[in-house]
N, C-alpha and C. Protein backbone atom coordinates (compact mmCIF):
# COMPACT_ATOMS: atom_id res chain seq x y z
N UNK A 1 12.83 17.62 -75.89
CA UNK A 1 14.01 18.39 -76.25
C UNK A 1 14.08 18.58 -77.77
N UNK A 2 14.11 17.63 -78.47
CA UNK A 2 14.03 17.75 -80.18
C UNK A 2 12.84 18.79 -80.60
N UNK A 3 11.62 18.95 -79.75
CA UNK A 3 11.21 20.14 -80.17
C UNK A 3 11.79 21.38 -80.36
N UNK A 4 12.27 21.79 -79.07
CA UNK A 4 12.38 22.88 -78.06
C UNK A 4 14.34 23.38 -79.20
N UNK A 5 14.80 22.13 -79.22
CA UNK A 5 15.75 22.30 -79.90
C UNK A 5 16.23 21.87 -81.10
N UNK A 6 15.81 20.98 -81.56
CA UNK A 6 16.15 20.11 -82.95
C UNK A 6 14.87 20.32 -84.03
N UNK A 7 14.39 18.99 -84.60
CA UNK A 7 13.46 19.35 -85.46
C UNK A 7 11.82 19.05 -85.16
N UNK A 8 11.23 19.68 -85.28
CA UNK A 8 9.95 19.34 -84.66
C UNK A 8 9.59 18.24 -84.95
N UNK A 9 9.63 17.78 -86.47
CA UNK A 9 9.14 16.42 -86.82
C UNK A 9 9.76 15.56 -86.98
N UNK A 10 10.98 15.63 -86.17
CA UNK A 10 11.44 14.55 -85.49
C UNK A 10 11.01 14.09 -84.01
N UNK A 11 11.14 15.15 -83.46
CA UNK A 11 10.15 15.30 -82.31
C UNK A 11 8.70 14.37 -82.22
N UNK A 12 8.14 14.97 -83.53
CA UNK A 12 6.78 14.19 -83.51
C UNK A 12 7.00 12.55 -83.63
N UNK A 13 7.68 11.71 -84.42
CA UNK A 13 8.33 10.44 -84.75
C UNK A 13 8.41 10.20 -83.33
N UNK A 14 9.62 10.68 -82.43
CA UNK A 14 9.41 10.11 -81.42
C UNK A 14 8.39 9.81 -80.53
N UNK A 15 7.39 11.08 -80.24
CA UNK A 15 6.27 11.27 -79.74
C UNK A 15 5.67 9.92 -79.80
N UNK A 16 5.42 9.78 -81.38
CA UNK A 16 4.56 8.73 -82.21
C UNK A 16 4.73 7.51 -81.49
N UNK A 17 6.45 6.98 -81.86
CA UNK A 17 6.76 5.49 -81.20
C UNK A 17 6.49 5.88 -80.02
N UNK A 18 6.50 6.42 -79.19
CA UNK A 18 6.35 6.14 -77.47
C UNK A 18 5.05 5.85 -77.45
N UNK A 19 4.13 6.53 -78.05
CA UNK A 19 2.54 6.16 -77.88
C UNK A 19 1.99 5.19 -78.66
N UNK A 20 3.06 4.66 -79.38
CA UNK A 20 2.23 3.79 -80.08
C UNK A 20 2.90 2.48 -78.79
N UNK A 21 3.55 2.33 -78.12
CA UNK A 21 3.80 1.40 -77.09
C UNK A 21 3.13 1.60 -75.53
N UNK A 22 2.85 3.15 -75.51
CA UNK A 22 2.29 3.08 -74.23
C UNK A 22 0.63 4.10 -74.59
N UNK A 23 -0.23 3.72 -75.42
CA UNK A 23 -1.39 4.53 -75.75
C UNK A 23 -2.28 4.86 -74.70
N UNK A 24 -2.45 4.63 -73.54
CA UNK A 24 -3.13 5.02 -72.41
C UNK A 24 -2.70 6.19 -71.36
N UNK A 25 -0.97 6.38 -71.94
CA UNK A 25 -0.50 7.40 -71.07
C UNK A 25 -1.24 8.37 -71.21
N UNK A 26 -1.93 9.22 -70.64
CA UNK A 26 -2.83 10.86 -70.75
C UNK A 26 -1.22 11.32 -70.41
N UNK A 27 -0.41 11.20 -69.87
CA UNK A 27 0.35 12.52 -69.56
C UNK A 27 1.50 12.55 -70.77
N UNK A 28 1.69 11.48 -71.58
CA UNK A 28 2.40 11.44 -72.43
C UNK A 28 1.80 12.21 -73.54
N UNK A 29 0.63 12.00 -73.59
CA UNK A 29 -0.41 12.92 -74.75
C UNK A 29 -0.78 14.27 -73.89
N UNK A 30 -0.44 14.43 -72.78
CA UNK A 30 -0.56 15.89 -72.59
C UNK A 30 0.54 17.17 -73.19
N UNK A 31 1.90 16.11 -73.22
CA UNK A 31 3.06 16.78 -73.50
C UNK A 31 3.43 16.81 -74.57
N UNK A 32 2.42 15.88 -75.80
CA UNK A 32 2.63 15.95 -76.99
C UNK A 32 1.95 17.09 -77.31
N UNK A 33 0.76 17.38 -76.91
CA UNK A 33 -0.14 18.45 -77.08
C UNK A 33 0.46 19.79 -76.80
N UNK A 34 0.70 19.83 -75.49
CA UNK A 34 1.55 21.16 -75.03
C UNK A 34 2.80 21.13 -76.33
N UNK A 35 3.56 20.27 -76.77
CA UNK A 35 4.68 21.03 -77.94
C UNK A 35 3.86 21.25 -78.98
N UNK A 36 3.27 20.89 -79.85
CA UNK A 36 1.87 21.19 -80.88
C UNK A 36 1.75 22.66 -80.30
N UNK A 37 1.38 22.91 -79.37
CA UNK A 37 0.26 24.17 -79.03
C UNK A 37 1.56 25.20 -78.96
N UNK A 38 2.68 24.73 -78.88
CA UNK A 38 3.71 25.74 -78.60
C UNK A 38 4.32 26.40 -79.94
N UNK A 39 4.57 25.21 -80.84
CA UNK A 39 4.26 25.57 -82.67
C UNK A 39 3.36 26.15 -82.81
N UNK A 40 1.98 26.29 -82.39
CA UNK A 40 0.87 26.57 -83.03
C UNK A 40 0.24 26.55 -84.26
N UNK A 41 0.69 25.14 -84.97
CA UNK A 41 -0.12 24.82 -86.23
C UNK A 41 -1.67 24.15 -86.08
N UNK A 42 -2.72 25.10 -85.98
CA UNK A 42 -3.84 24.68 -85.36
C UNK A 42 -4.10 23.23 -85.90
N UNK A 43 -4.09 23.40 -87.42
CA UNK A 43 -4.79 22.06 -88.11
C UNK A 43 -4.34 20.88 -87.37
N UNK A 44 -2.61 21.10 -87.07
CA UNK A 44 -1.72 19.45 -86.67
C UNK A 44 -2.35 19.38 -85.30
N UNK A 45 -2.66 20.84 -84.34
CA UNK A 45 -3.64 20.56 -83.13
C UNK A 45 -4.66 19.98 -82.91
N UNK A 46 -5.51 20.41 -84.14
CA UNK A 46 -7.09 20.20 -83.69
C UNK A 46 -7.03 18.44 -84.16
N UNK A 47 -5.92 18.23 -85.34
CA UNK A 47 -5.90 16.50 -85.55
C UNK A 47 -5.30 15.72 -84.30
N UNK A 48 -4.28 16.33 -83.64
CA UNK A 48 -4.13 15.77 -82.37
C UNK A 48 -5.07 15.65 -81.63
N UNK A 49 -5.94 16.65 -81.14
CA UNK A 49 -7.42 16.53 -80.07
C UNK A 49 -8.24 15.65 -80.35
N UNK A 50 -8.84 15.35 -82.28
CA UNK A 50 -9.36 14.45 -82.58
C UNK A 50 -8.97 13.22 -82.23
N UNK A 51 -7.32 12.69 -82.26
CA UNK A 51 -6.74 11.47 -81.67
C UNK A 51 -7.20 11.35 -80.51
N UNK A 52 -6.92 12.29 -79.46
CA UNK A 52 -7.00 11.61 -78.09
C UNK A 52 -8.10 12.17 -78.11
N UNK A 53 -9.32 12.36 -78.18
CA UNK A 53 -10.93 12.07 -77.54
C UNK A 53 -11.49 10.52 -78.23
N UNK A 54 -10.62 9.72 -79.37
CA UNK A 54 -11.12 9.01 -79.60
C UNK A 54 -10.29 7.39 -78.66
N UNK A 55 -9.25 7.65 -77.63
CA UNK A 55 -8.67 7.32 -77.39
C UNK A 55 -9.44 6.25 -75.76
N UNK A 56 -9.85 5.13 -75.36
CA UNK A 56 -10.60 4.34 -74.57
C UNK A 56 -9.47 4.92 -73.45
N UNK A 57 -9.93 6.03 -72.49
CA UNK A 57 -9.57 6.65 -71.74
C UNK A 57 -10.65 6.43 -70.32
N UNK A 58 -10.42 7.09 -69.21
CA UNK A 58 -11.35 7.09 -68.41
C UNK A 58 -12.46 8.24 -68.36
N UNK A 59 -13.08 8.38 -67.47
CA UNK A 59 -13.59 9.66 -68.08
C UNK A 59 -13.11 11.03 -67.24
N UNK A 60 -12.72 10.92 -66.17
CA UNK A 60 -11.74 12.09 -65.83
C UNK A 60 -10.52 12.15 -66.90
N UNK A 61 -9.84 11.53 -67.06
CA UNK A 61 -8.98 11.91 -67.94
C UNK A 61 -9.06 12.41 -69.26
N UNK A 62 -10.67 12.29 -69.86
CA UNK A 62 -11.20 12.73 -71.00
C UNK A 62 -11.81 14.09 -70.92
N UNK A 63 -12.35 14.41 -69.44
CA UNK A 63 -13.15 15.55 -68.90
C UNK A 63 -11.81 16.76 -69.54
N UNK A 64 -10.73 16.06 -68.80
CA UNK A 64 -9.18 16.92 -69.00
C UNK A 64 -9.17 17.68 -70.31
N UNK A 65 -9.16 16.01 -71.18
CA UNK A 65 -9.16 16.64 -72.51
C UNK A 65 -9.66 17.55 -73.55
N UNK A 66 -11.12 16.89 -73.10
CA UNK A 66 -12.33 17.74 -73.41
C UNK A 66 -12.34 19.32 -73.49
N UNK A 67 -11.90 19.59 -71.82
CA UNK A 67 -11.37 20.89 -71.61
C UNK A 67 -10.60 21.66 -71.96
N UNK A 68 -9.81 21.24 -72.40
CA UNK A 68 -8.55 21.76 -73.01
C UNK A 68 -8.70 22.52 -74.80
N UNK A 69 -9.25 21.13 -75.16
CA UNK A 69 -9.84 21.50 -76.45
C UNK A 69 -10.92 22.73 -76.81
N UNK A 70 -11.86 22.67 -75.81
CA UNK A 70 -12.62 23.82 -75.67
C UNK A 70 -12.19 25.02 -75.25
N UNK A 71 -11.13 24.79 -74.60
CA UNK A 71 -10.71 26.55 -74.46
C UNK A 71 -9.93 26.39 -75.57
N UNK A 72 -8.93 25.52 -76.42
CA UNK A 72 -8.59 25.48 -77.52
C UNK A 72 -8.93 26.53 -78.47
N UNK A 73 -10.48 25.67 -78.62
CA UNK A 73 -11.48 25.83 -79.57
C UNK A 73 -12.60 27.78 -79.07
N UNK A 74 -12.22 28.05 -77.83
CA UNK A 74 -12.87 29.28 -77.80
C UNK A 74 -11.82 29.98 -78.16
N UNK A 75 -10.47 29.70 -78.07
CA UNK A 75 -9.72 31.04 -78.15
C UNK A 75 -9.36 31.04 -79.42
N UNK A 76 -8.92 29.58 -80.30
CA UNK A 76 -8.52 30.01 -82.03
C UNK A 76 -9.69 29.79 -82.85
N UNK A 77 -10.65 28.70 -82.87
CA UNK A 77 -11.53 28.28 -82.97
C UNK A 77 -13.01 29.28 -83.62
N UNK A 78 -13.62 28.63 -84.02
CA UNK A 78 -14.64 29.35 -84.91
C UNK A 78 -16.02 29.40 -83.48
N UNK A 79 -17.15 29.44 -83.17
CA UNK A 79 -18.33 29.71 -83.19
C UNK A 79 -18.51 27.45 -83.42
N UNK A 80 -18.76 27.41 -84.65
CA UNK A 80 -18.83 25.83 -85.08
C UNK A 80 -18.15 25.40 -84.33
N UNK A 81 -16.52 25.40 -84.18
CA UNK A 81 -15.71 24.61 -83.80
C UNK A 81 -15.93 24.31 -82.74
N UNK A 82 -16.54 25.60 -81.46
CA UNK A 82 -16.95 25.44 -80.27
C UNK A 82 -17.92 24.52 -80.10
N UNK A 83 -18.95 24.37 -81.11
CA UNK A 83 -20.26 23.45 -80.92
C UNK A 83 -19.98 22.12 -81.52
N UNK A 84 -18.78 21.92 -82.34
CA UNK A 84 -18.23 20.60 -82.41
C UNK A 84 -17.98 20.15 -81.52
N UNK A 85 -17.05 20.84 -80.59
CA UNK A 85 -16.35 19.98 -79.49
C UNK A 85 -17.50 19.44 -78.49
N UNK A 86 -18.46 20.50 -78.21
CA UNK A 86 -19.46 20.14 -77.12
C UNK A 86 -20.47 19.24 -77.61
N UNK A 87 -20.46 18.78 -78.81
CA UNK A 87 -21.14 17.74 -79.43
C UNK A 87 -20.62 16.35 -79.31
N UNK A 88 -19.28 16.67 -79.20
CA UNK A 88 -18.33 15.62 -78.96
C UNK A 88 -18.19 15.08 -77.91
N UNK A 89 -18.30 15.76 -76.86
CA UNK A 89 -18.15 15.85 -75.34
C UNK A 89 -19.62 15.16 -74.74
N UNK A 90 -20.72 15.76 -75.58
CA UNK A 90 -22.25 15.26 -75.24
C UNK A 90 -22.27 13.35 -75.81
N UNK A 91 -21.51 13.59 -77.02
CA UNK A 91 -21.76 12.27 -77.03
C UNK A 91 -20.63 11.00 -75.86
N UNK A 92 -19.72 11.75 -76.39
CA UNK A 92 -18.64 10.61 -75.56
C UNK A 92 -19.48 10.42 -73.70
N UNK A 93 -19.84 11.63 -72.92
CA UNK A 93 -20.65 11.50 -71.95
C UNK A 93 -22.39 10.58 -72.08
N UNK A 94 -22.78 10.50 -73.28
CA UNK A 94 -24.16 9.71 -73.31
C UNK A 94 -23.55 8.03 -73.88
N UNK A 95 -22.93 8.08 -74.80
CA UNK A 95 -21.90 6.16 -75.16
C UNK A 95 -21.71 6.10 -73.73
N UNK A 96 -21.26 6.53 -72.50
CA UNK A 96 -20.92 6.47 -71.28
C UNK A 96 -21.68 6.04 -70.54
N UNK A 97 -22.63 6.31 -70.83
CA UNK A 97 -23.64 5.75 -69.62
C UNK A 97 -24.88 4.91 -69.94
C-alpha cells in the first residue's frame, strides 16, 4: 500500500525489514520486485535482481527468477545485459551440480 499510495521509499524500508526477518520468502521478493517494476527505475531493478539471484534459494524458485530477469533484461536491457543474465543463470545451474 505505501507504494501504490504513500512514499515509495518508505515502502522500500518496509520491504527491507520484512526480508531481512524472513529472507527465503520468494513471494515476498516477488512483490518487492513487481512494485520496483511498477516505478520503473531500472538501475533500483536490475540491483534488486542482483539481490535475489544471489539469495540460497531452491532452484525452481531461482529458474522463476532467472526468468523474469531475462525478459526484464530483453525488453529494457541491452544485447550485454541479456548475456549477463544467461551467464548468471549458466553459472548458478553448473555451482549446482
Amino acid at each position: 500500500m505505501e507504494f501504490k499510495l504513500g512514499d515509495a521509499e518508505r515502502g522500500r524500508t518496509i520491504f527491507e525489514q520484512v526480508l531481512a526477518g524472513h529472507p527465503k520468502r520468494a513471494d515476498l521478493w516477488s512483490v518487492f520486485l513487481d512494485q520496483e517494476m511498477r516505478l520503473g527505475n531500472e538501475d533500483v531493478i536490475r540491483a534488486l535482481f542482483e539481490r535475489i539471484i544471489t539469495l540460497p534459494l531452491n532452484a525452481k524458485k531461482m529458474k522463476y527468477f532467472f526468468k523474469r530477469y531475462l525478459a526484464f533484461e530483453q525488453t529494457h536491457g541491452t544485447a550485454q545485459h541479456v548475456e549477463d543474465v544467461k551467464d548468471k543463470a549458466r553459472a548458478f545451474v553448473s555451482a549446482r551440480a
